[in-house]
C-alpha atoms as a PDB file:
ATOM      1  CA  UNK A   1     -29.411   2.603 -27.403  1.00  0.00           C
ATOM      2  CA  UNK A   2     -29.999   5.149 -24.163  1.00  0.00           C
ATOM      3  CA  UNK A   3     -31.120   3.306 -21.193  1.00  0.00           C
ATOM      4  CA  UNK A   4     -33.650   5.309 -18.388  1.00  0.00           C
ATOM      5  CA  UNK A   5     -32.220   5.313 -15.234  1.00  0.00           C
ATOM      6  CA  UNK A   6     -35.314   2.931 -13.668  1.00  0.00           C
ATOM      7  CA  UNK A   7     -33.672   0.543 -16.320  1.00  0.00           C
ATOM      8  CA  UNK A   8     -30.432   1.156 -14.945  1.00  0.00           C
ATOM      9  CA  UNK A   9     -30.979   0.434 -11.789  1.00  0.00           C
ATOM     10  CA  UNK A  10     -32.634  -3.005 -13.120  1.00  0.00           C
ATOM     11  CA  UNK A  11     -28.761  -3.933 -14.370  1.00  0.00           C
ATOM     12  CA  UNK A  12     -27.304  -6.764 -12.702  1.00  0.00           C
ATOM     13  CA  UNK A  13     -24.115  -6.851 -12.181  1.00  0.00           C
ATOM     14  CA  UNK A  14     -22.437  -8.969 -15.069  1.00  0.00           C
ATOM     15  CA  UNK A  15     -25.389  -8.461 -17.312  1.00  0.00           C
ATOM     16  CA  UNK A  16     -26.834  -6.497 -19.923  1.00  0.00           C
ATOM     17  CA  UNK A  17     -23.412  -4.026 -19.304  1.00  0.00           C
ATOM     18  CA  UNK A  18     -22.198  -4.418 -22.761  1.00  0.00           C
ATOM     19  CA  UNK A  19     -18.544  -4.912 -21.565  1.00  0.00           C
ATOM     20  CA  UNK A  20     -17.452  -7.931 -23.869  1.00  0.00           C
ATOM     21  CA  UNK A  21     -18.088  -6.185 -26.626  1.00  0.00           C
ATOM     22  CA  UNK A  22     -15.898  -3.203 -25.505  1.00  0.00           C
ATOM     23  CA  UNK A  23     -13.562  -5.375 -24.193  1.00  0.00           C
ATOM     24  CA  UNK A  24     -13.153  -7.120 -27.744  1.00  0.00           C
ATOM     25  CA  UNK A  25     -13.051  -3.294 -29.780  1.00  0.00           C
ATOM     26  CA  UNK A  26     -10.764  -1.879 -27.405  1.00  0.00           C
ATOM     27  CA  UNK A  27      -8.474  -5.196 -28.107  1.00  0.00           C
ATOM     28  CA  UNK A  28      -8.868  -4.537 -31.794  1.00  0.00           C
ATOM     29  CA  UNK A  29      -8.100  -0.569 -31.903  1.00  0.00           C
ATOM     30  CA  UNK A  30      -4.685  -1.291 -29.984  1.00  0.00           C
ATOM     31  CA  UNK A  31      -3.626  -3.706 -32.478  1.00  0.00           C
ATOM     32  CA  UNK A  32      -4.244  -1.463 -35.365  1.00  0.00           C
ATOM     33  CA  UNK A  33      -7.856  -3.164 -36.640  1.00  0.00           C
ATOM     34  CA  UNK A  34     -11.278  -2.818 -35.826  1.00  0.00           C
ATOM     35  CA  UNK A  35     -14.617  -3.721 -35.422  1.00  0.00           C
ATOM     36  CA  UNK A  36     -18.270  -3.763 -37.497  1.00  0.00           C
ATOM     37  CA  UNK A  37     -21.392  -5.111 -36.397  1.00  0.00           C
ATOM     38  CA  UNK A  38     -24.604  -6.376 -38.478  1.00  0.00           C
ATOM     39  CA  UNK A  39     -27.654  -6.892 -37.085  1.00  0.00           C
ATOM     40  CA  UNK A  40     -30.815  -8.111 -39.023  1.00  0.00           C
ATOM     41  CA  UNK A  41     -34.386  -8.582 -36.624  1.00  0.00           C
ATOM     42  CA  UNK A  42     -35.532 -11.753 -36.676  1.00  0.00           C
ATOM     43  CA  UNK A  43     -32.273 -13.337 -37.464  1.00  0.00           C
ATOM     44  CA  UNK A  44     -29.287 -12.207 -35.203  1.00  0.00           C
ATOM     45  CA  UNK A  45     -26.089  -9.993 -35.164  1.00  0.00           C
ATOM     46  CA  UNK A  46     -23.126 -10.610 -37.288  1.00  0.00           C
ATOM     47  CA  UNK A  47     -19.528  -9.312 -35.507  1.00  0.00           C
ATOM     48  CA  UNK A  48     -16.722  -9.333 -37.644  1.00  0.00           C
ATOM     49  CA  UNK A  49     -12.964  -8.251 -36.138  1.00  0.00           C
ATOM     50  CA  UNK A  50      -9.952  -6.691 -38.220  1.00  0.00           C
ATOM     51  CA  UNK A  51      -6.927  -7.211 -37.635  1.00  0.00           C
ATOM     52  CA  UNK A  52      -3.727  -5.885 -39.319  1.00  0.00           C
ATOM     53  CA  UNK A  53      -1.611  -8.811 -41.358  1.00  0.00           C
ATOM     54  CA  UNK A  54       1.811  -8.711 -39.481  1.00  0.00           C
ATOM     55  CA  UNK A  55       4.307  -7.450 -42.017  1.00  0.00           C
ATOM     56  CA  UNK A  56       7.730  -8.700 -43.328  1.00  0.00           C
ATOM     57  CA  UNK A  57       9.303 -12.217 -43.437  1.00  0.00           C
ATOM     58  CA  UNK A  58       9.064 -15.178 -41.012  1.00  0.00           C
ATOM     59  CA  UNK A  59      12.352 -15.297 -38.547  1.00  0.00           C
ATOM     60  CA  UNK A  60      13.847 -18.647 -37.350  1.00  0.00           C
ATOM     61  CA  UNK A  61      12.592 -19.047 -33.785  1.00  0.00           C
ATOM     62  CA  UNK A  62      15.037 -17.459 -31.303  1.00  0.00           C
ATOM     63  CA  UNK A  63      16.339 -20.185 -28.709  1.00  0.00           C
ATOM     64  CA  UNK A  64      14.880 -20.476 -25.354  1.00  0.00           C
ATOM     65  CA  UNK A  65      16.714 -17.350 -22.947  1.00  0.00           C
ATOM     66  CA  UNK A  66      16.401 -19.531 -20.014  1.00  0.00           C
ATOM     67  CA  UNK A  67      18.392 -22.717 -21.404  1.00  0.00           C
ATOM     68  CA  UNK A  68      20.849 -20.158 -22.977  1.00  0.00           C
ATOM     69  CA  UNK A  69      21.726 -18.306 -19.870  1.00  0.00           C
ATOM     70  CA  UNK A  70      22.359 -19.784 -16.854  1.00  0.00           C
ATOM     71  CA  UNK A  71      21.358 -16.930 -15.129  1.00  0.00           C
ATOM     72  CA  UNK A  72      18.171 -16.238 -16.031  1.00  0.00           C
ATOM     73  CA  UNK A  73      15.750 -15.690 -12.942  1.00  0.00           C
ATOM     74  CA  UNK A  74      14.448 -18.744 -12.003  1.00  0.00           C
ATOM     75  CA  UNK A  75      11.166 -17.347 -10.448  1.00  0.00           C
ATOM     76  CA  UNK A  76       8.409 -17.142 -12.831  1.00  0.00           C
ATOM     77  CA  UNK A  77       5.290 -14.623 -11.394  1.00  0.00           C
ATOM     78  CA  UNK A  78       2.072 -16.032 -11.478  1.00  0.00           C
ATOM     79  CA  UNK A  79      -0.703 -13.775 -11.341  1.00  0.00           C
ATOM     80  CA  UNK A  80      -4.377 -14.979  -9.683  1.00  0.00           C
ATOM     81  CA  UNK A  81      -7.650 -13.373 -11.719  1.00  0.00           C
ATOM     82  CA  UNK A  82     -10.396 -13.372 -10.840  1.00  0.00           C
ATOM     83  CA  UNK A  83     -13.281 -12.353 -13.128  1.00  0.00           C
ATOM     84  CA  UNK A  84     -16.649 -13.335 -13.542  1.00  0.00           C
ATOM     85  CA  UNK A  85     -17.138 -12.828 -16.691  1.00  0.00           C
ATOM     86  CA  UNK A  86     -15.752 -15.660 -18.959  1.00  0.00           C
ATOM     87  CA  UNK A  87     -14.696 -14.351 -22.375  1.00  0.00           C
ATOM     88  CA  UNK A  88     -13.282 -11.568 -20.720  1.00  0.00           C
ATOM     89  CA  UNK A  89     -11.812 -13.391 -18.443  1.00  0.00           C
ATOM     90  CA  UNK A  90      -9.996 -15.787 -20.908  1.00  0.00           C
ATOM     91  CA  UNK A  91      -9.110 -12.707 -22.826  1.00  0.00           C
ATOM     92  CA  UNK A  92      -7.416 -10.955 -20.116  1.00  0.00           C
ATOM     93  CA  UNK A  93      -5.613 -14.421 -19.447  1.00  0.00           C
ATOM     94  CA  UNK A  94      -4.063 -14.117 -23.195  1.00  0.00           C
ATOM     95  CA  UNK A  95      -2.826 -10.869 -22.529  1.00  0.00           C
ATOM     96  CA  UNK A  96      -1.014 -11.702 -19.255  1.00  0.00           C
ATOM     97  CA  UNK A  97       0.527 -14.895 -20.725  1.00  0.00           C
ATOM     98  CA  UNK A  98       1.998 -12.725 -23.751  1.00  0.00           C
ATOM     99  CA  UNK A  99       3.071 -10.563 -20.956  1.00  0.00           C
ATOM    100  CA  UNK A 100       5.722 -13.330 -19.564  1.00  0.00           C
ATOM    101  CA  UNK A 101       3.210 -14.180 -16.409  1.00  0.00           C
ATOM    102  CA  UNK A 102       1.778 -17.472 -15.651  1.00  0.00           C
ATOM    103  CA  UNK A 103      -2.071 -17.471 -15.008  1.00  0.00           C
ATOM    104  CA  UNK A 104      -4.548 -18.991 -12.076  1.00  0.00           C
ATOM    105  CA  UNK A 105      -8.282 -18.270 -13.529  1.00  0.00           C
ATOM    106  CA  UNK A 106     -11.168 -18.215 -10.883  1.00  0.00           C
ATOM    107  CA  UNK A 107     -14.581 -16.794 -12.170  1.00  0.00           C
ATOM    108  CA  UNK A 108     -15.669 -16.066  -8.316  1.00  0.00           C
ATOM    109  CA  UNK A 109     -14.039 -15.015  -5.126  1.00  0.00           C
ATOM    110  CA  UNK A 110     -14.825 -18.312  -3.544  1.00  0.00           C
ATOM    111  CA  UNK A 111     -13.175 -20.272  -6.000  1.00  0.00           C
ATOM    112  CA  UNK A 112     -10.088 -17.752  -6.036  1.00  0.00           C
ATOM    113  CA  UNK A 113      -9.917 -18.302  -2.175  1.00  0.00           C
ATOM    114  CA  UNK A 114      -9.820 -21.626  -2.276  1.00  0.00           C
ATOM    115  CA  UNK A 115      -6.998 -21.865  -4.282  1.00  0.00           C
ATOM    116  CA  UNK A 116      -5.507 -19.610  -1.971  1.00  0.00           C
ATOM    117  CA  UNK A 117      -6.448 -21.839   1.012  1.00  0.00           C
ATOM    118  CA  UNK A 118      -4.678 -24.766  -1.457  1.00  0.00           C
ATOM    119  CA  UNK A 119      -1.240 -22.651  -1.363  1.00  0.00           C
ATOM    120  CA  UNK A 120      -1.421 -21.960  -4.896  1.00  0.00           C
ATOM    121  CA  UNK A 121       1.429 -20.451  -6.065  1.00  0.00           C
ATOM    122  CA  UNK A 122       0.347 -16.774  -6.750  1.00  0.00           C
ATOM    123  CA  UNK A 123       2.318 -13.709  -6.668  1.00  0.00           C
ATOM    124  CA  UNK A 124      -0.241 -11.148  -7.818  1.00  0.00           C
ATOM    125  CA  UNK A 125      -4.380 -10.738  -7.176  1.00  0.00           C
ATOM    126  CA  UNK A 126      -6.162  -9.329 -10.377  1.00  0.00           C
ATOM    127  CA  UNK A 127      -9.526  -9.397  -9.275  1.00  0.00           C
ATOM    128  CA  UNK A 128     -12.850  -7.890 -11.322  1.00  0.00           C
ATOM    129  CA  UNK A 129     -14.397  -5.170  -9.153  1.00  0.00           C
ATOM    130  CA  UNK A 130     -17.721  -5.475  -9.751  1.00  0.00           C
ATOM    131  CA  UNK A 131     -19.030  -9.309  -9.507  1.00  0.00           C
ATOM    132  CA  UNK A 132     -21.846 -11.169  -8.353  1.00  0.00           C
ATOM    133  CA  UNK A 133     -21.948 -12.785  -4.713  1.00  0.00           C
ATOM    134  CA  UNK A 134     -18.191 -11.397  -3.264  1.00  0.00           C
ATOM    135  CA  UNK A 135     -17.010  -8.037  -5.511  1.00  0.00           C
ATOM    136  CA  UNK A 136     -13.421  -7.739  -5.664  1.00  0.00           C
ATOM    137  CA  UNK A 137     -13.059  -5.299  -2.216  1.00  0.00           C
ATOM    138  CA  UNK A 138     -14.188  -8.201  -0.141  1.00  0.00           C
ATOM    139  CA  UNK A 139     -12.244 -11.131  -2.107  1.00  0.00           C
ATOM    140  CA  UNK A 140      -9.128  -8.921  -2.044  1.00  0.00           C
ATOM    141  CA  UNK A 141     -10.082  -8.354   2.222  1.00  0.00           C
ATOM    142  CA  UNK A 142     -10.273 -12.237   2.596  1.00  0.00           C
ATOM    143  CA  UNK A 143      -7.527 -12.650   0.265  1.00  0.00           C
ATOM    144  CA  UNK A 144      -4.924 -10.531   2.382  1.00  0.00           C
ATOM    145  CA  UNK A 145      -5.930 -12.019   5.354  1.00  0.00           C
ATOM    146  CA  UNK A 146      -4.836 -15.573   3.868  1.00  0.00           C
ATOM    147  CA  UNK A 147      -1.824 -14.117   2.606  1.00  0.00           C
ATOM    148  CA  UNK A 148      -0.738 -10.806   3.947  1.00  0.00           C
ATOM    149  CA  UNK A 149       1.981  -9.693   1.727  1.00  0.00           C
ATOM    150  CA  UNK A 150      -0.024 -10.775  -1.466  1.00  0.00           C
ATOM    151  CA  UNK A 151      -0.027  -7.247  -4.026  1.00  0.00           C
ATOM    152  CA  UNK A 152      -3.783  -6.636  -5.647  1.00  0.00           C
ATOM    153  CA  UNK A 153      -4.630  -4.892  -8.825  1.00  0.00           C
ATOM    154  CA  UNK A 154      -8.298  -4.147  -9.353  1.00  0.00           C
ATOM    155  CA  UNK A 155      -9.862  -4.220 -13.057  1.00  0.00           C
ATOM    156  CA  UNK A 156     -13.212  -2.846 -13.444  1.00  0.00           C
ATOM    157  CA  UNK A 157     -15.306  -1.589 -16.603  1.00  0.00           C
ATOM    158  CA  UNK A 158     -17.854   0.792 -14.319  1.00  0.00           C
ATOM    159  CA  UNK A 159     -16.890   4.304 -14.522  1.00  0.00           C
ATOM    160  CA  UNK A 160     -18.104   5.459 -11.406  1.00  0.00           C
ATOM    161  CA  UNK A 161     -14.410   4.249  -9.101  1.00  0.00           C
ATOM    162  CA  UNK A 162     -15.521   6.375  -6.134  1.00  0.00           C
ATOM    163  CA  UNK A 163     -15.511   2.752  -4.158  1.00  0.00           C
ATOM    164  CA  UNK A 164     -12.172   2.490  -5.026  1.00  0.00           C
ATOM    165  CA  UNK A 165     -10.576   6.248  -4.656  1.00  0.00           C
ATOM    166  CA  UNK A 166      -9.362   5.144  -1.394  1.00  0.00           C
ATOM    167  CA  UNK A 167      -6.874   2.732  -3.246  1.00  0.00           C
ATOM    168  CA  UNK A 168      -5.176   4.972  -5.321  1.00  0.00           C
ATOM    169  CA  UNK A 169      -4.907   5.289  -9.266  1.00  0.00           C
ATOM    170  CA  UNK A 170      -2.059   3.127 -10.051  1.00  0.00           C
ATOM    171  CA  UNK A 171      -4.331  -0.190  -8.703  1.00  0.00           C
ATOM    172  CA  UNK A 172      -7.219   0.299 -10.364  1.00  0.00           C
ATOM    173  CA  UNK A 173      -6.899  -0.536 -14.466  1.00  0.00           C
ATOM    174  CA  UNK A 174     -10.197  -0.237 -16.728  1.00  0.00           C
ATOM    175  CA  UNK A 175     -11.394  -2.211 -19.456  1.00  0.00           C
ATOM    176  CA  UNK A 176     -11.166  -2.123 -22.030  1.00  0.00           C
ATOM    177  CA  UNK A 177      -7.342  -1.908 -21.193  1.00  0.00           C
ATOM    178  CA  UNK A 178      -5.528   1.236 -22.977  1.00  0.00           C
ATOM    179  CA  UNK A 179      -2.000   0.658 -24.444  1.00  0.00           C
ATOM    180  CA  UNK A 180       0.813  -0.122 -21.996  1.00  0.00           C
ATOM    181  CA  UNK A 181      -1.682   0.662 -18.928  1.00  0.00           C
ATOM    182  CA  UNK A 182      -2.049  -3.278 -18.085  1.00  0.00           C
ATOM    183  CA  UNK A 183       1.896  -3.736 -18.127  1.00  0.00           C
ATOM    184  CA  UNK A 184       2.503  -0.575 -16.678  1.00  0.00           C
ATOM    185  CA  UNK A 185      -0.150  -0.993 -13.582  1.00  0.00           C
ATOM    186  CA  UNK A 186       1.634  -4.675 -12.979  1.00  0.00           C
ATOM    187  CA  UNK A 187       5.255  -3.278 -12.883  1.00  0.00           C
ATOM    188  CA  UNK A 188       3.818  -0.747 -10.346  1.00  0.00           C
ATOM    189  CA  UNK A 189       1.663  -3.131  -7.912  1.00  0.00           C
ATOM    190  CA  UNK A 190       4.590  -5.101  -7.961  1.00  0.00           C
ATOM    191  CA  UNK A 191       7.192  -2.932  -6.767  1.00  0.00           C
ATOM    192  CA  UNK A 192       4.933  -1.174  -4.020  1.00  0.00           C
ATOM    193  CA  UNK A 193       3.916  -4.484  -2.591  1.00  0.00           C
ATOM    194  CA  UNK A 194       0.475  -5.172  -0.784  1.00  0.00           C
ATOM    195  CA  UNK A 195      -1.299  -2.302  -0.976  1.00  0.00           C
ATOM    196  CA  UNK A 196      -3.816  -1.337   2.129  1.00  0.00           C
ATOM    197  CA  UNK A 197      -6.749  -3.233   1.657  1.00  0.00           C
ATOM    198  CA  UNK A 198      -8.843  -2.293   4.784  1.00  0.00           C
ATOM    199  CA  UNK A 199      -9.286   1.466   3.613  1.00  0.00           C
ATOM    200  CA  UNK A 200     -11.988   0.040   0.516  1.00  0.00           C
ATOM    201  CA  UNK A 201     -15.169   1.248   1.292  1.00  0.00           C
ATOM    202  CA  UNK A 202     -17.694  -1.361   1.417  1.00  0.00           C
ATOM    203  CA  UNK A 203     -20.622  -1.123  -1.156  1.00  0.00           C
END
């Protein structure tokens, strides 16, 4: 369905933006499966998701690498994100955990601060651009000023990333994530380091 752009303006942010459902497709397409909707008036809307069955026989669970090798890193990254947005939120969560990194979920700035202000041990801010109350520019602003060499990765679903040209490319990923990019974007915040903050343009 087309919105007018009177309607769009009426759009609050985290509402009515459809980006759950994207969110869940563009999970669904990466793994190989896919998505249909029903929808009957009166009665509601029916979404089923596909997934491929995994192929081949069951292996014998491999034995933990850290107890194996004594000299397996010791330092585990934990990544803070901040999204306002539940189910997206808990989905994104999934997909860092299956990445090797251990997750701190806040679903506002405030609450992502205060964990900061609690010494939380974080290595990494993935904060939602667009949110209600504090949007990611001014929780990542407060956020560096608690810790200074903290590196921040902005995820956002709005196409429009003029806010955030000033940043550069490789911190900004969109959702619904494509392929490697999530992996790919946290290798590369995490080798540059903090990036600079006080040249996002406030909106």
């Amino acid at each position: 369905m087309e919105t007018r752009p009177d309607e769009r303006r009426n759009l609050q942010i985290g509402k009515g933006s459809g980006l759950g459902l994207a969110q869940v497709y563009g999970f669904a397409k990466q793994s190989g499966g896919g998505v249909t909707i029903e929808t009957t008036l009166g009665e509601g809307t029916i979404v089923r998701v596909y997934l491929p069955r995994a192929a081949g026989r069951l292996l014998p669970a491999a034995p933990d690498a850290a107890a194996a090798s004594p000299e397996a890193p010791a330092h585990h990254r934990t990544i803070l994100l901040v999204d306002d947005d539940r189910a997206v939120r808990d989905v994104t969560s999934a997909l860092l955990v299956e990445l090797g990194y251990g997750v701190v979920a806040a679903g506002s700035g405030e609450e992502a601060l205060a964990l900061l202000r609690r010494d939380e041990p974080v290595d990494l801010l993935m904060v939602d651009y667009a949110m209600p109350g504090m949007n990611g520019a001014e929780v990542a602003r407060a956020a560096a000023e608690l810790r200074p060499g903290l590196p921040t990765l902005f995820i956002t679903g709005y196409a429009d990333l003029k806010a955030l040209r000033e940043i550069g490319e490789d911190r900004v990923v969109r959702k619904p994530f494509q392929d490697d990019e999530l992996p790919r974007r946290l290798a590369e915040a995490f080798r540059q380091g903090p990036s600079n903050i006080v040249r996002l343009r406030r909106i």
